[in-house]
PDB file of N, CA and C in Angstrom:
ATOM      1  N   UNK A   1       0.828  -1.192   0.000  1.00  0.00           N
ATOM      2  CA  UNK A   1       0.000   0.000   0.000  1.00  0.00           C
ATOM      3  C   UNK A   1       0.871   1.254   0.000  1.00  0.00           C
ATOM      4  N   UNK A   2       1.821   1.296   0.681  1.00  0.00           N
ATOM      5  CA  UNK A   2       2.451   2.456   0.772  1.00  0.00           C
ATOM      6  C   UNK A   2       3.385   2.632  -0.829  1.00  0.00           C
ATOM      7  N   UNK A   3       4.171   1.748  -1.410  1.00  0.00           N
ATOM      8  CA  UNK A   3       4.556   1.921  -2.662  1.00  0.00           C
ATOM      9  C   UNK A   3       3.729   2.262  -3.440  1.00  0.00           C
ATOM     10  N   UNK A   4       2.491   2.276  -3.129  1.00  0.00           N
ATOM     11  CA  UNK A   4       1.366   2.214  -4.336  1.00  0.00           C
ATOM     12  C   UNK A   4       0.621   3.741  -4.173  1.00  0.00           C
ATOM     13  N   UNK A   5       0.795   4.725  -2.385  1.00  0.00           N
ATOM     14  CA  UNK A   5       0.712   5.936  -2.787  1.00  0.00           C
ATOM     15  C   UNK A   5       1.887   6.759  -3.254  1.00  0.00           C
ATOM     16  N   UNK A   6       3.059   6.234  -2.930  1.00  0.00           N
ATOM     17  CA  UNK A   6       4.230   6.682  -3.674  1.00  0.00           C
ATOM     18  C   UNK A   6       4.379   6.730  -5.017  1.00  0.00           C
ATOM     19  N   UNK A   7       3.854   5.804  -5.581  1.00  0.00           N
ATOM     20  CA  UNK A   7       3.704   5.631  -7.160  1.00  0.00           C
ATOM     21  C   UNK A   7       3.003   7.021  -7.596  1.00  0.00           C
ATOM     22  N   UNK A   8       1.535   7.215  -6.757  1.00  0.00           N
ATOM     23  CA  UNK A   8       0.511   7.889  -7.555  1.00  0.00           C
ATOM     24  C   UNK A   8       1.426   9.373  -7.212  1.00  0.00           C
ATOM     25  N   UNK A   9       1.667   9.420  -5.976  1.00  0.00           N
ATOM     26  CA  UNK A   9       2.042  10.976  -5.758  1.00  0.00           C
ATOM     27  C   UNK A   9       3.418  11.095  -6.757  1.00  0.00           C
ATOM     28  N   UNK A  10       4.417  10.466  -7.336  1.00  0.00           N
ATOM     29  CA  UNK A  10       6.018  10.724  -7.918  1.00  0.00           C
ATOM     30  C   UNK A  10       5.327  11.074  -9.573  1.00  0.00           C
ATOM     31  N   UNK A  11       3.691  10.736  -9.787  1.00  0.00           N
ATOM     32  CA  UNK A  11       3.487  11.171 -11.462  1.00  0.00           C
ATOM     33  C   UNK A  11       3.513  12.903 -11.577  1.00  0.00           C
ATOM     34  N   UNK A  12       3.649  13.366 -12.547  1.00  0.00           N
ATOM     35  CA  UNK A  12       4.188  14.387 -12.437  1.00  0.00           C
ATOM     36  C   UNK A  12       3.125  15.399 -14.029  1.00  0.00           C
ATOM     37  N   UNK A  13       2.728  16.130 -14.017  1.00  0.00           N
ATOM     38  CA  UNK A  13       2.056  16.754 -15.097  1.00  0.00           C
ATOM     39  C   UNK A  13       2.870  17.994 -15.910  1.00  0.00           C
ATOM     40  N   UNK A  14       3.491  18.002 -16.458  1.00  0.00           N
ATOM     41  CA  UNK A  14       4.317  18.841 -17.003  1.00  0.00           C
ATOM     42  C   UNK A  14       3.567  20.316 -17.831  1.00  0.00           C
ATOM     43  N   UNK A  15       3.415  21.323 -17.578  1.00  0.00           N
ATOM     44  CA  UNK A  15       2.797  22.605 -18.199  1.00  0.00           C
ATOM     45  C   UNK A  15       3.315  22.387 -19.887  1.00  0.00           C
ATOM     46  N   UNK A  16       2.066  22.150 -20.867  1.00  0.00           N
ATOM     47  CA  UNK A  16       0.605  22.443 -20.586  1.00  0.00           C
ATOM     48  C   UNK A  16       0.217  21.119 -20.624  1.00  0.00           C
ATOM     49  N   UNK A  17       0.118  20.268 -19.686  1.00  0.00           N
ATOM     50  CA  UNK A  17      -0.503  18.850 -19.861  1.00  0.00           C
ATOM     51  C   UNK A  17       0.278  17.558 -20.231  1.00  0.00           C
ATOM     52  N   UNK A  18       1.577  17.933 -20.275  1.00  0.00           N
ATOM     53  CA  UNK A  18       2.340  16.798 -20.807  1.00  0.00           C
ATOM     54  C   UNK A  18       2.484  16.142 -19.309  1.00  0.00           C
ATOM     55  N   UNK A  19       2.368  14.490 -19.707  1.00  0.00           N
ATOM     56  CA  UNK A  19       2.181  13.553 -18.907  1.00  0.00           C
ATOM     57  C   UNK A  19       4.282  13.266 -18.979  1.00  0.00           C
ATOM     58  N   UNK A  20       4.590  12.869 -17.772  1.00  0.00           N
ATOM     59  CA  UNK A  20       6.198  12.617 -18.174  1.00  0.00           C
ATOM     60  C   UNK A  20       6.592  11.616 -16.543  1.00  0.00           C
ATOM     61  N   UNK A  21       6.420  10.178 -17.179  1.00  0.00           N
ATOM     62  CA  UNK A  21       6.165   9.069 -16.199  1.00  0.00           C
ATOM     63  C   UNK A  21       7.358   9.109 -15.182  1.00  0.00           C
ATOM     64  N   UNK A  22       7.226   8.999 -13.970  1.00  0.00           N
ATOM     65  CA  UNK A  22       8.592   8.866 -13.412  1.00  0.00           C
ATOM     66  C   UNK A  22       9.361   8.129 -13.712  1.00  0.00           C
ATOM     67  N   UNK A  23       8.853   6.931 -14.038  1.00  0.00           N
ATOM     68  CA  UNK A  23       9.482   5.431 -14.228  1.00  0.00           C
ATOM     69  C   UNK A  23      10.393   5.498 -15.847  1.00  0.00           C
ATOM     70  N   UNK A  24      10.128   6.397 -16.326  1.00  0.00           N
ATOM     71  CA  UNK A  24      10.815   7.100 -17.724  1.00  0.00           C
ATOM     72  C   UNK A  24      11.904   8.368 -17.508  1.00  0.00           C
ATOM     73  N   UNK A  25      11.690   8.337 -16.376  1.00  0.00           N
ATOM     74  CA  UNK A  25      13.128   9.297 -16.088  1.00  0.00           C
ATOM     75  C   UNK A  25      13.272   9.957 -15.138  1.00  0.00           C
ATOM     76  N   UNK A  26      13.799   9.838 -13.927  1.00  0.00           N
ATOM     77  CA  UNK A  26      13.859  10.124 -12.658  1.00  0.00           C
ATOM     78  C   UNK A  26      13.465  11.837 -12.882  1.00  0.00           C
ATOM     79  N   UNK A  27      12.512  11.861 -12.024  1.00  0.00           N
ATOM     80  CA  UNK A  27      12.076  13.283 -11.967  1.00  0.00           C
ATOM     81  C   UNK A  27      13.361  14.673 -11.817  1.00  0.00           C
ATOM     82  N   UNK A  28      13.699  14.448 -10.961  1.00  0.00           N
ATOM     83  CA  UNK A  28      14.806  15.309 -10.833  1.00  0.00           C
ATOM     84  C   UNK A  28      16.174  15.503 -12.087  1.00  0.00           C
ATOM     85  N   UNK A  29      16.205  14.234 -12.490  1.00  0.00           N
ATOM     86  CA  UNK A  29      17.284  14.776 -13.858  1.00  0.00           C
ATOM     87  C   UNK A  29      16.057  15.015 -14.739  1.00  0.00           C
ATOM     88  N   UNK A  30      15.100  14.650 -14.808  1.00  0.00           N
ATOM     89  CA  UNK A  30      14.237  15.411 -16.417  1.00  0.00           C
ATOM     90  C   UNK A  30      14.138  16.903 -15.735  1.00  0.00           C
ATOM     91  N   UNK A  31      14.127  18.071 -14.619  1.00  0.00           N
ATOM     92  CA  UNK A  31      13.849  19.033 -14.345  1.00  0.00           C
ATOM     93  C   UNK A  31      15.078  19.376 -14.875  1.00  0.00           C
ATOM     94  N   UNK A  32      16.855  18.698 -14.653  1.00  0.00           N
ATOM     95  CA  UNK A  32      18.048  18.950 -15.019  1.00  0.00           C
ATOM     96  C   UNK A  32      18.354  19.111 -16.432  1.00  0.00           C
ATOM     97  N   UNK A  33      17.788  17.760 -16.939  1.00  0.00           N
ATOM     98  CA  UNK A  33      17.666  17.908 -18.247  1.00  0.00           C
ATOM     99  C   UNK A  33      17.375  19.175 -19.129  1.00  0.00           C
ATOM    100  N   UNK A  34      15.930  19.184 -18.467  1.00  0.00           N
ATOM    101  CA  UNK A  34      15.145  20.249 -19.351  1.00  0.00           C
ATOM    102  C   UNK A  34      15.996  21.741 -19.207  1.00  0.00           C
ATOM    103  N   UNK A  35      16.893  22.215 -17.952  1.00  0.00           N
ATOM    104  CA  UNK A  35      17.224  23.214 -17.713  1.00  0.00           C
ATOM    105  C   UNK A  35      18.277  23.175 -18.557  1.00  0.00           C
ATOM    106  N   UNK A  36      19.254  22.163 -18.385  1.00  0.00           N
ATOM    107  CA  UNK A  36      20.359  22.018 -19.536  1.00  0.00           C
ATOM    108  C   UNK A  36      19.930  22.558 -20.629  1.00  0.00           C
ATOM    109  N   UNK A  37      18.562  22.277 -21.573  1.00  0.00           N
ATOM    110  CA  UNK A  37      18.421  22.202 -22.709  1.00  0.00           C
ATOM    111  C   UNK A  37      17.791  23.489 -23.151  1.00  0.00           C
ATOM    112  N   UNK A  38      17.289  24.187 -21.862  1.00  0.00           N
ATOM    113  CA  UNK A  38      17.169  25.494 -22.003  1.00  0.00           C
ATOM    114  C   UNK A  38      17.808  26.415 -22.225  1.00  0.00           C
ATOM    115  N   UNK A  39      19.368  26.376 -20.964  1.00  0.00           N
ATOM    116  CA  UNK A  39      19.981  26.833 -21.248  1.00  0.00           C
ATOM    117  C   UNK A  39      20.659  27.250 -22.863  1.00  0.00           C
ATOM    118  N   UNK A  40      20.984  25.583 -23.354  1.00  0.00           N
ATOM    119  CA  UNK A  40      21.710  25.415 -24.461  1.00  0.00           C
ATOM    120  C   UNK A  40      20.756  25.889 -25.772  1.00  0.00           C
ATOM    121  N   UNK A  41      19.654  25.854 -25.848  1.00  0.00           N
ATOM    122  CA  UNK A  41      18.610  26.522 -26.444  1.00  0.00           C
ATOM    123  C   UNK A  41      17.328  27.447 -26.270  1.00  0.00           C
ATOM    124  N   UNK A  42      17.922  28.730 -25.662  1.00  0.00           N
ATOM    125  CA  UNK A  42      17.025  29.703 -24.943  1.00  0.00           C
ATOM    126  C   UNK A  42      16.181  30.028 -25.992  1.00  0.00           C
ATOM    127  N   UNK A  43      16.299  29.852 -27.330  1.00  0.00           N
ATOM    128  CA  UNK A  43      14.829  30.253 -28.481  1.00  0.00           C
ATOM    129  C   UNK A  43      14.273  29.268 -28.646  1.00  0.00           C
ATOM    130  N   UNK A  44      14.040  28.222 -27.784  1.00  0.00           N
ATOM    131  CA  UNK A  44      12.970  27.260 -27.483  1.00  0.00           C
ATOM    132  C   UNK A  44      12.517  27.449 -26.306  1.00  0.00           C
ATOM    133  N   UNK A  45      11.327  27.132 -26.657  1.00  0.00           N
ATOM    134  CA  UNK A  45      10.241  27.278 -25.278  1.00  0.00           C
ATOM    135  C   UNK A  45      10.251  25.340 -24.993  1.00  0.00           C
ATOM    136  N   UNK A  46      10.102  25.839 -23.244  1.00  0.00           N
ATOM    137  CA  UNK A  46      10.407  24.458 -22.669  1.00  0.00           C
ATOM    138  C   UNK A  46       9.238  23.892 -22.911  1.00  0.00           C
ATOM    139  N   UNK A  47       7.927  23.595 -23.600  1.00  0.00           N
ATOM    140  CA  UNK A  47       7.177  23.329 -24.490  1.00  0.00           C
ATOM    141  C   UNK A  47       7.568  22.241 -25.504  1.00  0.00           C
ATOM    142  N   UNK A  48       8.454  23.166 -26.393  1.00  0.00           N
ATOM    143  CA  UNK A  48       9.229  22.602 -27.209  1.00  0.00           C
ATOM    144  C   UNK A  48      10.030  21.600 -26.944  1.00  0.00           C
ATOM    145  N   UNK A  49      11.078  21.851 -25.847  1.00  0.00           N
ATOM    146  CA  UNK A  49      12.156  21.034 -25.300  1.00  0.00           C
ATOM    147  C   UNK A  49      11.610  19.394 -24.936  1.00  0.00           C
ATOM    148  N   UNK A  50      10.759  19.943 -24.338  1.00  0.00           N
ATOM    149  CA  UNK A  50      10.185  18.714 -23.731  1.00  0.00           C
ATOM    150  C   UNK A  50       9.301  18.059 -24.604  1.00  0.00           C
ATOM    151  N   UNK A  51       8.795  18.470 -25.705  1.00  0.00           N
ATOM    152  CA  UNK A  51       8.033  17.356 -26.531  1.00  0.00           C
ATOM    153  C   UNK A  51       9.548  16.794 -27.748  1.00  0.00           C
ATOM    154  N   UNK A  52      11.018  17.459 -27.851  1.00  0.00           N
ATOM    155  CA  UNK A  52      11.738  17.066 -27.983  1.00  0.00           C
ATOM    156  C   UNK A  52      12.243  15.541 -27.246  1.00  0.00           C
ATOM    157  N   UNK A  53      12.369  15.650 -26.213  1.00  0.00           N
ATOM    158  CA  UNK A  53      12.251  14.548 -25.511  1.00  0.00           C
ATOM    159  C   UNK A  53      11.548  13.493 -25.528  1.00  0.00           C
ATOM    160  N   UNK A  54      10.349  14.098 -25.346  1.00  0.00           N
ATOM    161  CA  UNK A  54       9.267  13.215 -25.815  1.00  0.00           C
ATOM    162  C   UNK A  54       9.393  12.022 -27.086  1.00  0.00           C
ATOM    163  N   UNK A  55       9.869  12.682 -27.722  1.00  0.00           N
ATOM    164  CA  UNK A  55      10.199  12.112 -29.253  1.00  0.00           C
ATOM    165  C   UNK A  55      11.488  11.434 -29.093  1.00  0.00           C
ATOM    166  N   UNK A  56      12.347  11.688 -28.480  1.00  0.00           N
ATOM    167  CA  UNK A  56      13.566  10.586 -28.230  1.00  0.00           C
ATOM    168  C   UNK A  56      13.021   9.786 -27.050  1.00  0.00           C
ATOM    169  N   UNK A  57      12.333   9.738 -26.364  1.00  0.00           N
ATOM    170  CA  UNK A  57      11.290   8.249 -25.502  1.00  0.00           C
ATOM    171  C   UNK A  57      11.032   7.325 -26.876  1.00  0.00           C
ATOM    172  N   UNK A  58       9.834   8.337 -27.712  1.00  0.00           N
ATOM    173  CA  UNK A  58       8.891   7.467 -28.409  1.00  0.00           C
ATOM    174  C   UNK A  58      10.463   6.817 -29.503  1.00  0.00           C
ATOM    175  N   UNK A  59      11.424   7.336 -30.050  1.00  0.00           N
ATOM    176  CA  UNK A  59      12.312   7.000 -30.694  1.00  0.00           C
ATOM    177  C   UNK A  59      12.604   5.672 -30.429  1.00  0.00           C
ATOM    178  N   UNK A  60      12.867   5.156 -28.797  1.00  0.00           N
ATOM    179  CA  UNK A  60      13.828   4.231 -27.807  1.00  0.00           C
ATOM    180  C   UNK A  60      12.656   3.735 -27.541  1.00  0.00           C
ATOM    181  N   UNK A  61      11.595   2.805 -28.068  1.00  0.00           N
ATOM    182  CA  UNK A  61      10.480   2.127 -27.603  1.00  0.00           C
ATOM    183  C   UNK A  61      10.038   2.180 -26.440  1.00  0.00           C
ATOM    184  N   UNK A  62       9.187   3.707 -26.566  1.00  0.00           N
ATOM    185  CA  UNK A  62       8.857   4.388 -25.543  1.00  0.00           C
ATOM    186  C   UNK A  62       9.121   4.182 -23.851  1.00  0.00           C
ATOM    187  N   UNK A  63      10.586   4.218 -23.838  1.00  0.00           N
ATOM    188  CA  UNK A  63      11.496   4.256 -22.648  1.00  0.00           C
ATOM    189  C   UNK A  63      12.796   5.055 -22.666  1.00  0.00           C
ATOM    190  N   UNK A  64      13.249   6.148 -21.909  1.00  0.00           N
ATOM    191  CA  UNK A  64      14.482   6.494 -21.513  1.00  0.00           C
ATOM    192  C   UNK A  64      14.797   5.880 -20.584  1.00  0.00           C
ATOM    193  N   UNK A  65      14.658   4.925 -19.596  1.00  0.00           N
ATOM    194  CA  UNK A  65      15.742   4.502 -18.660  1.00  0.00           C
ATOM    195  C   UNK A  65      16.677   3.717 -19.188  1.00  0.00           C
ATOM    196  N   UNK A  66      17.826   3.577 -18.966  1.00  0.00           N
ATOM    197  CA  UNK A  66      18.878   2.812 -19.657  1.00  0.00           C
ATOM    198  C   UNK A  66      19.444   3.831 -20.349  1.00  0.00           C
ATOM    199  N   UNK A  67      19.405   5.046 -20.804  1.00  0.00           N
ATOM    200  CA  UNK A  67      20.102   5.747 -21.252  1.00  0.00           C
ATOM    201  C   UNK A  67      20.602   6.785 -20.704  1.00  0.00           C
ATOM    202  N   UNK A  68      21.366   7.331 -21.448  1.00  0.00           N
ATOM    203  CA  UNK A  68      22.795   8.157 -19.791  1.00  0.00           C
ATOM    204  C   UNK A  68      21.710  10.100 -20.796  1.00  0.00           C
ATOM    205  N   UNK A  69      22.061  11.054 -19.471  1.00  0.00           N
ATOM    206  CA  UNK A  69      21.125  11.908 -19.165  1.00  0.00           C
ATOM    207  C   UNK A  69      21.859  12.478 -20.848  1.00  0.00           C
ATOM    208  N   UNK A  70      23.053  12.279 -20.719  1.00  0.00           N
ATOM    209  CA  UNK A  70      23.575  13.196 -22.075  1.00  0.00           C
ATOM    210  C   UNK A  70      23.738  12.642 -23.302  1.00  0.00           C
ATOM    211  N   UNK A  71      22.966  10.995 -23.851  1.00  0.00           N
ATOM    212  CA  UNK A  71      22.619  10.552 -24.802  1.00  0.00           C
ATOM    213  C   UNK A  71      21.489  11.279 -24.993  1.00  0.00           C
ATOM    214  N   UNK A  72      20.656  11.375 -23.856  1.00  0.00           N
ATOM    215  CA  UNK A  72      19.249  12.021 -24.123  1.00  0.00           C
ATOM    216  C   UNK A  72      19.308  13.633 -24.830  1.00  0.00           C
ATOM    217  N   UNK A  73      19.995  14.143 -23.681  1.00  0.00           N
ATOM    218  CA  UNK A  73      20.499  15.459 -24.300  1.00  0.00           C
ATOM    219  C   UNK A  73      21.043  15.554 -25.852  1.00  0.00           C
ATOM    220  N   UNK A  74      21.649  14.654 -26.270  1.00  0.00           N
ATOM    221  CA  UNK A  74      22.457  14.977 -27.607  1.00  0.00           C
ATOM    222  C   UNK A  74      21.235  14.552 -29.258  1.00  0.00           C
ATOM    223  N   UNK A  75      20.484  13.423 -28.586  1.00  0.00           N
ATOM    224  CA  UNK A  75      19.618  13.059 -29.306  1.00  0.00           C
ATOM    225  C   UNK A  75      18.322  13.949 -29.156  1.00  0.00           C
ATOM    226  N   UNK A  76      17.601  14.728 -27.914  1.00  0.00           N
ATOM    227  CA  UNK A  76      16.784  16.040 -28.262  1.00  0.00           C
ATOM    228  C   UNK A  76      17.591  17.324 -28.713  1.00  0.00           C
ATOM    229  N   UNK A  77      18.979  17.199 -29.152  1.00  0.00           N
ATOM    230  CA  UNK A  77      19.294  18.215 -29.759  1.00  0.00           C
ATOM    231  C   UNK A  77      19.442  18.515 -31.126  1.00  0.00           C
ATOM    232  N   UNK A  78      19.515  17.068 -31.247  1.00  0.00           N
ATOM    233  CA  UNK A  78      19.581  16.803 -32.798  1.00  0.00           C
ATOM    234  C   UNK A  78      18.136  17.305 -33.137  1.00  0.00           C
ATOM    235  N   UNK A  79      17.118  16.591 -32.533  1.00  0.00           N
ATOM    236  CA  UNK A  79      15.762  16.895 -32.840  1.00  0.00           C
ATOM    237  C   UNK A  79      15.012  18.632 -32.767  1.00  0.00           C
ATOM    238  N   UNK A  80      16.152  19.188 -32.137  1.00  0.00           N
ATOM    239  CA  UNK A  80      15.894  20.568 -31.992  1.00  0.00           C
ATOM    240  C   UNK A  80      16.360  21.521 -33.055  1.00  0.00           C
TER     241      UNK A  80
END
């Protein structure tokens, strides 16, 4: 029971509505991530960034775990 409210509370809703599973990428490096990628591309809106991402999940049969934070990074940059 208790893993199972931990589960519900770690899902996370990303502005405007993007769903972004924990179990797909530890919450705290996708906030890292995304800031990285801001940084490195401030004429994208984190909108953008993150449905970048999105698209390197759906790329990797819809999973990022197993991949290192800066494969992810290099492959939503390409996509950017």
């Amino acid at each position: 029971e208790n893993s199972l409210q931990k589960t519900s509370t770690c899902s996370s809703v990303n502005p405007p509505g993007i769903f972004v599973s924990p179990y797909a990428l530890n919450l705290s490096s996708f906030t890292k991530l995304i800031k990285r990628l801001q940084e490195k591309y401030p004429e994208f809106s984190r909108q953008k960034i993150v449905a970048a991402v999105q698209e390197v999940r759906r790329n990797n049969k819809g999973i990022l775990s197993g991949l290192a934070i800066s494969s992810i990074e290099e492959k939503a940059s390409a996509i950017l």
